[in-house]
N, C-alpha and C. Protein backbone atom coordinates (compact mmCIF):
# COMPACT_ATOMS: atom_id res chain seq x y z
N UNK A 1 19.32 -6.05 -2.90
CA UNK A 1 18.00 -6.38 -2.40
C UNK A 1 16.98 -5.69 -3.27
N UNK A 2 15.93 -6.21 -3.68
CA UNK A 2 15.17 -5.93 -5.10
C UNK A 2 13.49 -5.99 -4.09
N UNK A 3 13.26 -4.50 -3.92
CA UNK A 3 11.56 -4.88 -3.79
C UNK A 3 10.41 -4.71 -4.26
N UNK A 4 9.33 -5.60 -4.30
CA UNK A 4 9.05 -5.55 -5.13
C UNK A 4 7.01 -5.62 -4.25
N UNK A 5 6.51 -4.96 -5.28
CA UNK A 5 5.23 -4.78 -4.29
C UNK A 5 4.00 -5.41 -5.21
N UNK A 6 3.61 -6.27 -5.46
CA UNK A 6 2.95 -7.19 -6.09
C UNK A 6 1.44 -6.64 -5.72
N UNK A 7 0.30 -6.76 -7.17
CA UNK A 7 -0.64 -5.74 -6.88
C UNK A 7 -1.50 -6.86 -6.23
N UNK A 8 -2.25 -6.26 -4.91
CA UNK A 8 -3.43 -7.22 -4.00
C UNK A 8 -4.41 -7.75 -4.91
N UNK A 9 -4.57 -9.00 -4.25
CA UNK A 9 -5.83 -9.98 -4.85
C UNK A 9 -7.20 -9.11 -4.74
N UNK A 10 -8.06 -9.27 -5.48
CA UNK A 10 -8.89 -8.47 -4.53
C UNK A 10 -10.14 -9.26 -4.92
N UNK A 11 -10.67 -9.26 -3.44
CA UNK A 11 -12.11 -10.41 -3.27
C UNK A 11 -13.52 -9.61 -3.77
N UNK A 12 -14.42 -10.19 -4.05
CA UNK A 12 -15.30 -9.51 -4.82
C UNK A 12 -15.91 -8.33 -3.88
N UNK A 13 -16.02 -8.14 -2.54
CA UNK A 13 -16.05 -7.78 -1.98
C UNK A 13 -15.38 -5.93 -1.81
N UNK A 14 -14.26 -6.63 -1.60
CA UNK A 14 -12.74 -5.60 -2.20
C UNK A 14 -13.37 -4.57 -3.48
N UNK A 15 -13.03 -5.37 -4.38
CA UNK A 15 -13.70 -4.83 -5.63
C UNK A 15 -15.15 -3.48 -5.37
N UNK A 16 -16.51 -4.02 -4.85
CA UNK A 16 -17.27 -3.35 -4.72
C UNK A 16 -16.66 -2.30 -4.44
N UNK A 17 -15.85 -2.27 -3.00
CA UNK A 17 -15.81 -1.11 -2.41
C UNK A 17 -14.88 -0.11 -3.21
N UNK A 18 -14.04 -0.53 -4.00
CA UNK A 18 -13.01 0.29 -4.36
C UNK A 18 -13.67 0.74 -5.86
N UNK A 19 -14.40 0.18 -6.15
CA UNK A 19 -14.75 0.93 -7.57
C UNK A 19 -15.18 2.11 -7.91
N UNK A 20 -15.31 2.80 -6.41
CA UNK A 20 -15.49 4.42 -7.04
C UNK A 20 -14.18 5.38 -6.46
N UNK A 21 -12.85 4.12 -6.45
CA UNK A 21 -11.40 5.12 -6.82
C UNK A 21 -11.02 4.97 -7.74
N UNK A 22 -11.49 3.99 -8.50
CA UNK A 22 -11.22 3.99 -10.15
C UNK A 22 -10.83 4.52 -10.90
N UNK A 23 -11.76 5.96 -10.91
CA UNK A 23 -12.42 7.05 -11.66
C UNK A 23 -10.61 7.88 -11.38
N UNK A 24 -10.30 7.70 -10.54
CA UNK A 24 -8.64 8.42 -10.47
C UNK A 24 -7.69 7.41 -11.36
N UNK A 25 -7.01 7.61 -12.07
CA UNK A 25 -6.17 6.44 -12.54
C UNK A 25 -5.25 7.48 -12.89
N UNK A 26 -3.99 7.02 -12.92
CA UNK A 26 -2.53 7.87 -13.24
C UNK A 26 -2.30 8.05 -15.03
N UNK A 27 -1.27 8.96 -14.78
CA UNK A 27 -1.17 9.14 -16.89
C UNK A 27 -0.84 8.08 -17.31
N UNK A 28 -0.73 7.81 -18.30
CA UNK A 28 -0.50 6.61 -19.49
C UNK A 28 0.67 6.52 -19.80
N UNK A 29 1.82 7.38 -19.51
CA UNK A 29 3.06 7.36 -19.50
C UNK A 29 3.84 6.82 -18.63
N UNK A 30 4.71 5.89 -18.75
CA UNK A 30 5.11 5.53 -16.98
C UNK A 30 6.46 5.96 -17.25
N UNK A 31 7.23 6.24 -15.64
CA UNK A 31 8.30 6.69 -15.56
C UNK A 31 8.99 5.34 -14.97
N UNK A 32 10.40 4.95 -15.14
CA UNK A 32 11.06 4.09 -14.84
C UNK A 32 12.39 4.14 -13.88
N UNK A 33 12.49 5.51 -12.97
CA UNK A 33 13.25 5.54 -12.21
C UNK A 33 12.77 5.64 -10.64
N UNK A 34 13.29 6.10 -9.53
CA UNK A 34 13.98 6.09 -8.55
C UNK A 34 12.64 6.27 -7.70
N UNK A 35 12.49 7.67 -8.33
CA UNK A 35 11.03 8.45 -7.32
C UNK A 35 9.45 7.94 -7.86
N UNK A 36 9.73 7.74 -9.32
CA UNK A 36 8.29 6.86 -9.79
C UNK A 36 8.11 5.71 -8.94
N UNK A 37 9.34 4.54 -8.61
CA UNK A 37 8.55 3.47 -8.34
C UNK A 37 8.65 3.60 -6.60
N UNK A 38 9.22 4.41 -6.43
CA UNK A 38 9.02 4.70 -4.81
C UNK A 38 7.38 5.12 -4.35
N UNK A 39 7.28 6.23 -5.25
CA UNK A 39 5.96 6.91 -5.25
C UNK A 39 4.96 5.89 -5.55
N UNK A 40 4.69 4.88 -6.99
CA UNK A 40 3.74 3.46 -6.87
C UNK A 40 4.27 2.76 -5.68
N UNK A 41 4.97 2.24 -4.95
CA UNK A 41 5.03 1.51 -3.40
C UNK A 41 4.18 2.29 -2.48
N UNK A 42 4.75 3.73 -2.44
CA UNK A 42 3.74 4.45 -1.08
C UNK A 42 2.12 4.36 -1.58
N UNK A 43 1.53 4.61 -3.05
CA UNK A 43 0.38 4.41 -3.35
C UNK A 43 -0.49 3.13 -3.12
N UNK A 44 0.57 1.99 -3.68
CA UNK A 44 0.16 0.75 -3.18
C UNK A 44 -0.26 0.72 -1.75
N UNK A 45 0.58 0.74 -1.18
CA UNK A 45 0.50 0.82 0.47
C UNK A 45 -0.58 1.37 0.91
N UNK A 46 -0.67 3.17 0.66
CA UNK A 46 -1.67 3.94 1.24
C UNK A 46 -3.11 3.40 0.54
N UNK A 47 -3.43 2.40 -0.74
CA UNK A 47 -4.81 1.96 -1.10
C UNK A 47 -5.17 0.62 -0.55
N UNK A 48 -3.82 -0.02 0.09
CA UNK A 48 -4.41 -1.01 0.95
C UNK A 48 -5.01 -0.66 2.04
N UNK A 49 -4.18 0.20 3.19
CA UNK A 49 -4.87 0.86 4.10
C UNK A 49 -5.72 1.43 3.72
N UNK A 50 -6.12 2.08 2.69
CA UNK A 50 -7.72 2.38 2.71
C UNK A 50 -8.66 1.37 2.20
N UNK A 51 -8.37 0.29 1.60
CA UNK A 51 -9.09 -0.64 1.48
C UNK A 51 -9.52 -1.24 2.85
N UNK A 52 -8.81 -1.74 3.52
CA UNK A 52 -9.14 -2.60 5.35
C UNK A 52 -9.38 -1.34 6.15
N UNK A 53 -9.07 -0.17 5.76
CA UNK A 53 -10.24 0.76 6.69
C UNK A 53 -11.53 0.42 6.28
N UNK A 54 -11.94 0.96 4.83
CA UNK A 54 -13.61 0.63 4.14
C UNK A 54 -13.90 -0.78 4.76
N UNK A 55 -13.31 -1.64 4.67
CA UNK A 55 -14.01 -3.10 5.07
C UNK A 55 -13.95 -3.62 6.64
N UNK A 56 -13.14 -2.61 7.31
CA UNK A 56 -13.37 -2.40 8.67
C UNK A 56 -14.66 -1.92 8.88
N UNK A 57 -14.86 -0.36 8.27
CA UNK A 57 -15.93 0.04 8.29
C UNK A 57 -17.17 -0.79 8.23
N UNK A 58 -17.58 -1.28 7.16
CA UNK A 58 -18.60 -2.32 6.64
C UNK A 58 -18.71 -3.44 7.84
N UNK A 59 -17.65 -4.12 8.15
CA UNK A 59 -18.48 -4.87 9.28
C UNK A 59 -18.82 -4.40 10.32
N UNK A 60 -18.03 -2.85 10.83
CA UNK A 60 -18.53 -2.40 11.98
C UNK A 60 -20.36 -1.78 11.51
N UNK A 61 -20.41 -1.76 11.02
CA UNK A 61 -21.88 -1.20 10.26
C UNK A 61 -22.50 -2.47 9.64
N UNK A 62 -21.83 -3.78 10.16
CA UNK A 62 -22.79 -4.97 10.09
C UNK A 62 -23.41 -5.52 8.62
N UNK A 63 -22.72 -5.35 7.97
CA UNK A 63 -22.67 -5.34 6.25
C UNK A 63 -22.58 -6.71 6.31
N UNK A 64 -23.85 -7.58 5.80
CA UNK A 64 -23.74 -8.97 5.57
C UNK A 64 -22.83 -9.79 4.67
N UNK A 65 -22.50 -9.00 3.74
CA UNK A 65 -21.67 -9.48 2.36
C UNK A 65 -20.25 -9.04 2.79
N UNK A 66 -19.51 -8.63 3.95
CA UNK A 66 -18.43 -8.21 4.39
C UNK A 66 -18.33 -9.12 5.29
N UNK A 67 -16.91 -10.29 5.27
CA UNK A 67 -16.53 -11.27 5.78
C UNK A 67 -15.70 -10.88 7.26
N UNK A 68 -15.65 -11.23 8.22
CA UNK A 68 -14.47 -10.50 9.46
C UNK A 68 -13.03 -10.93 8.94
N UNK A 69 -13.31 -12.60 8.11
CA UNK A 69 -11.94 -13.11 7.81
C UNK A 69 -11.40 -12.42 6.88
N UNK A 70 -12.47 -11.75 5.79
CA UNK A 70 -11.53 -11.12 4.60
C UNK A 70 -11.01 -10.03 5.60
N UNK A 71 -11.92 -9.37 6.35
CA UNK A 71 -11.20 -8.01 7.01
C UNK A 71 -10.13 -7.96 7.79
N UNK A 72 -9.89 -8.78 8.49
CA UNK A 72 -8.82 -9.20 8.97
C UNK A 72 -7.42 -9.73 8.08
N UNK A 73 -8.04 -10.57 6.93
CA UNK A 73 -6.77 -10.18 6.21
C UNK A 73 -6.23 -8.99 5.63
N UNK A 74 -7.31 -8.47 5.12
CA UNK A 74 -6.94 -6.62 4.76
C UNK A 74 -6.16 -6.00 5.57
N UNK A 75 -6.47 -5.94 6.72
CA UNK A 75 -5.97 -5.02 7.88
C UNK A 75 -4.41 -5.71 7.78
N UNK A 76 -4.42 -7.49 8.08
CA UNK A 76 -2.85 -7.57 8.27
C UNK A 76 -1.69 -7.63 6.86
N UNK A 77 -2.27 -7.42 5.85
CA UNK A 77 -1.88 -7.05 4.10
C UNK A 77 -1.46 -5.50 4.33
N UNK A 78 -2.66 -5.00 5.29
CA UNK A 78 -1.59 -3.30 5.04
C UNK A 78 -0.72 -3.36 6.28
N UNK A 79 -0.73 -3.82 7.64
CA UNK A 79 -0.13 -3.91 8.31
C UNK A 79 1.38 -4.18 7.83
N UNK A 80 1.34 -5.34 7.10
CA UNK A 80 2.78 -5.69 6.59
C UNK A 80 3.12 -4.78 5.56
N UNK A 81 2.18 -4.09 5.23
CA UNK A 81 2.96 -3.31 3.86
C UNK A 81 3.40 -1.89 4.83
N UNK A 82 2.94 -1.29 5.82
CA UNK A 82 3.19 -0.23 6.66
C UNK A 82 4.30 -0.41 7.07
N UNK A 83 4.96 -1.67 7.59
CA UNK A 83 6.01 -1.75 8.09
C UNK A 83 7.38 -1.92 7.18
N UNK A 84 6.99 -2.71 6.19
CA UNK A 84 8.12 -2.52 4.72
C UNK A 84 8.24 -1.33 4.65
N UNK A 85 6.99 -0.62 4.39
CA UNK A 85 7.70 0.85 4.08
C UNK A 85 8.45 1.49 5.30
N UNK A 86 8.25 1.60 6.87
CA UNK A 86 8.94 1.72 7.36
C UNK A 86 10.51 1.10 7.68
N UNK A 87 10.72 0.05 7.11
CA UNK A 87 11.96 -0.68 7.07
C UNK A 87 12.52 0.07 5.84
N UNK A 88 12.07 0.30 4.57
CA UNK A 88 12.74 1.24 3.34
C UNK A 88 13.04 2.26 3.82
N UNK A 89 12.04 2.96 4.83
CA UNK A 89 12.51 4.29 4.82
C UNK A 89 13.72 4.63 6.37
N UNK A 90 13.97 3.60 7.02
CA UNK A 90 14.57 3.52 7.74
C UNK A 90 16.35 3.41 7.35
N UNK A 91 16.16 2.46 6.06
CA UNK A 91 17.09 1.97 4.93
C UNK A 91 17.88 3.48 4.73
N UNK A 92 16.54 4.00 3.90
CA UNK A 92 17.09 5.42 3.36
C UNK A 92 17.92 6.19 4.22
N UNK A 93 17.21 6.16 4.95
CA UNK A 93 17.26 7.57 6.30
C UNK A 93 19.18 7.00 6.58
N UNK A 94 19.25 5.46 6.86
CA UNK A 94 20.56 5.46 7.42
C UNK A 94 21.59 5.76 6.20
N UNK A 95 21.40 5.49 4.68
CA UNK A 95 22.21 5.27 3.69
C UNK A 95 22.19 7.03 3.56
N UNK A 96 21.44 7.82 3.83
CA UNK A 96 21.84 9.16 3.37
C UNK A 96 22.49 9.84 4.82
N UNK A 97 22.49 9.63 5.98
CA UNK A 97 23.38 9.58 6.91
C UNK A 97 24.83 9.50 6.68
N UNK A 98 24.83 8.26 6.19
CA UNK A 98 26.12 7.29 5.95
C UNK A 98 26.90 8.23 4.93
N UNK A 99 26.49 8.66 3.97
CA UNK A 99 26.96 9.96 2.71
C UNK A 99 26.95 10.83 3.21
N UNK A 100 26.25 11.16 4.43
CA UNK A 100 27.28 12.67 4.83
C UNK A 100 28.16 12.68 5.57
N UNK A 101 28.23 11.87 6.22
CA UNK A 101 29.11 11.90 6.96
C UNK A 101 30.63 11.37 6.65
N UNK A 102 30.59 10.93 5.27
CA UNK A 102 31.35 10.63 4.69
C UNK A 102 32.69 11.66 4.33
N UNK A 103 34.20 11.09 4.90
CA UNK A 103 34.96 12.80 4.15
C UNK A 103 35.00 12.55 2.43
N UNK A 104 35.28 13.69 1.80
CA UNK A 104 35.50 14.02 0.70
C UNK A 104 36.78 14.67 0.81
């Protein structure tokens, strides 16, 4: 089973808000194992949820250029990504179980 976390569309909207996390961007080197691409999934994840928080925010503060429909898709984009990661880490949790309890 191969997963794979495909980077969000992002509506012009989106964009505004996120352009002053930009200014953070990771090294220029990428790593190609186990804990790198685990670690980009939880990042992915945790910048969607902060994306549909900010655009939660904005319509609760009545922001004309902030759609309810885009926000609502935000919210259910991290929703589903919250729960993948809880299904991986549920994965984990049983497969390193499963190895100890294993005899040698």
């Amino acid at each position: 089973m191969e997963l794979r976390i495909s980077p969000m569309v992002q509506t012009p909207a989106m964009a505004r808000l996120s352009a002053a996390n930009r200014g953070t961007s990771g090294s220029s080197v990428q790593d190609s194992g186990f804990a790198s691409t685990l670690k980009g999934a939880l990042s992915a994840v945790s910048a969607t949820q902060d994306q549909a928080q900010a655009l939660q925010r904005e319509v609760q503060l009545e922001n004309p250029n902030i759609s309810i429909e885009e926000t609502m898709v935000a919210m259910q984009k991290a929703q589903l990504g919250f729960q993948a990661t809880l299904h991986v880490r549920n994965r984990m949790v049983q497969a390193y179980t499963d190895i100890m309890n294993m005899q040698v």
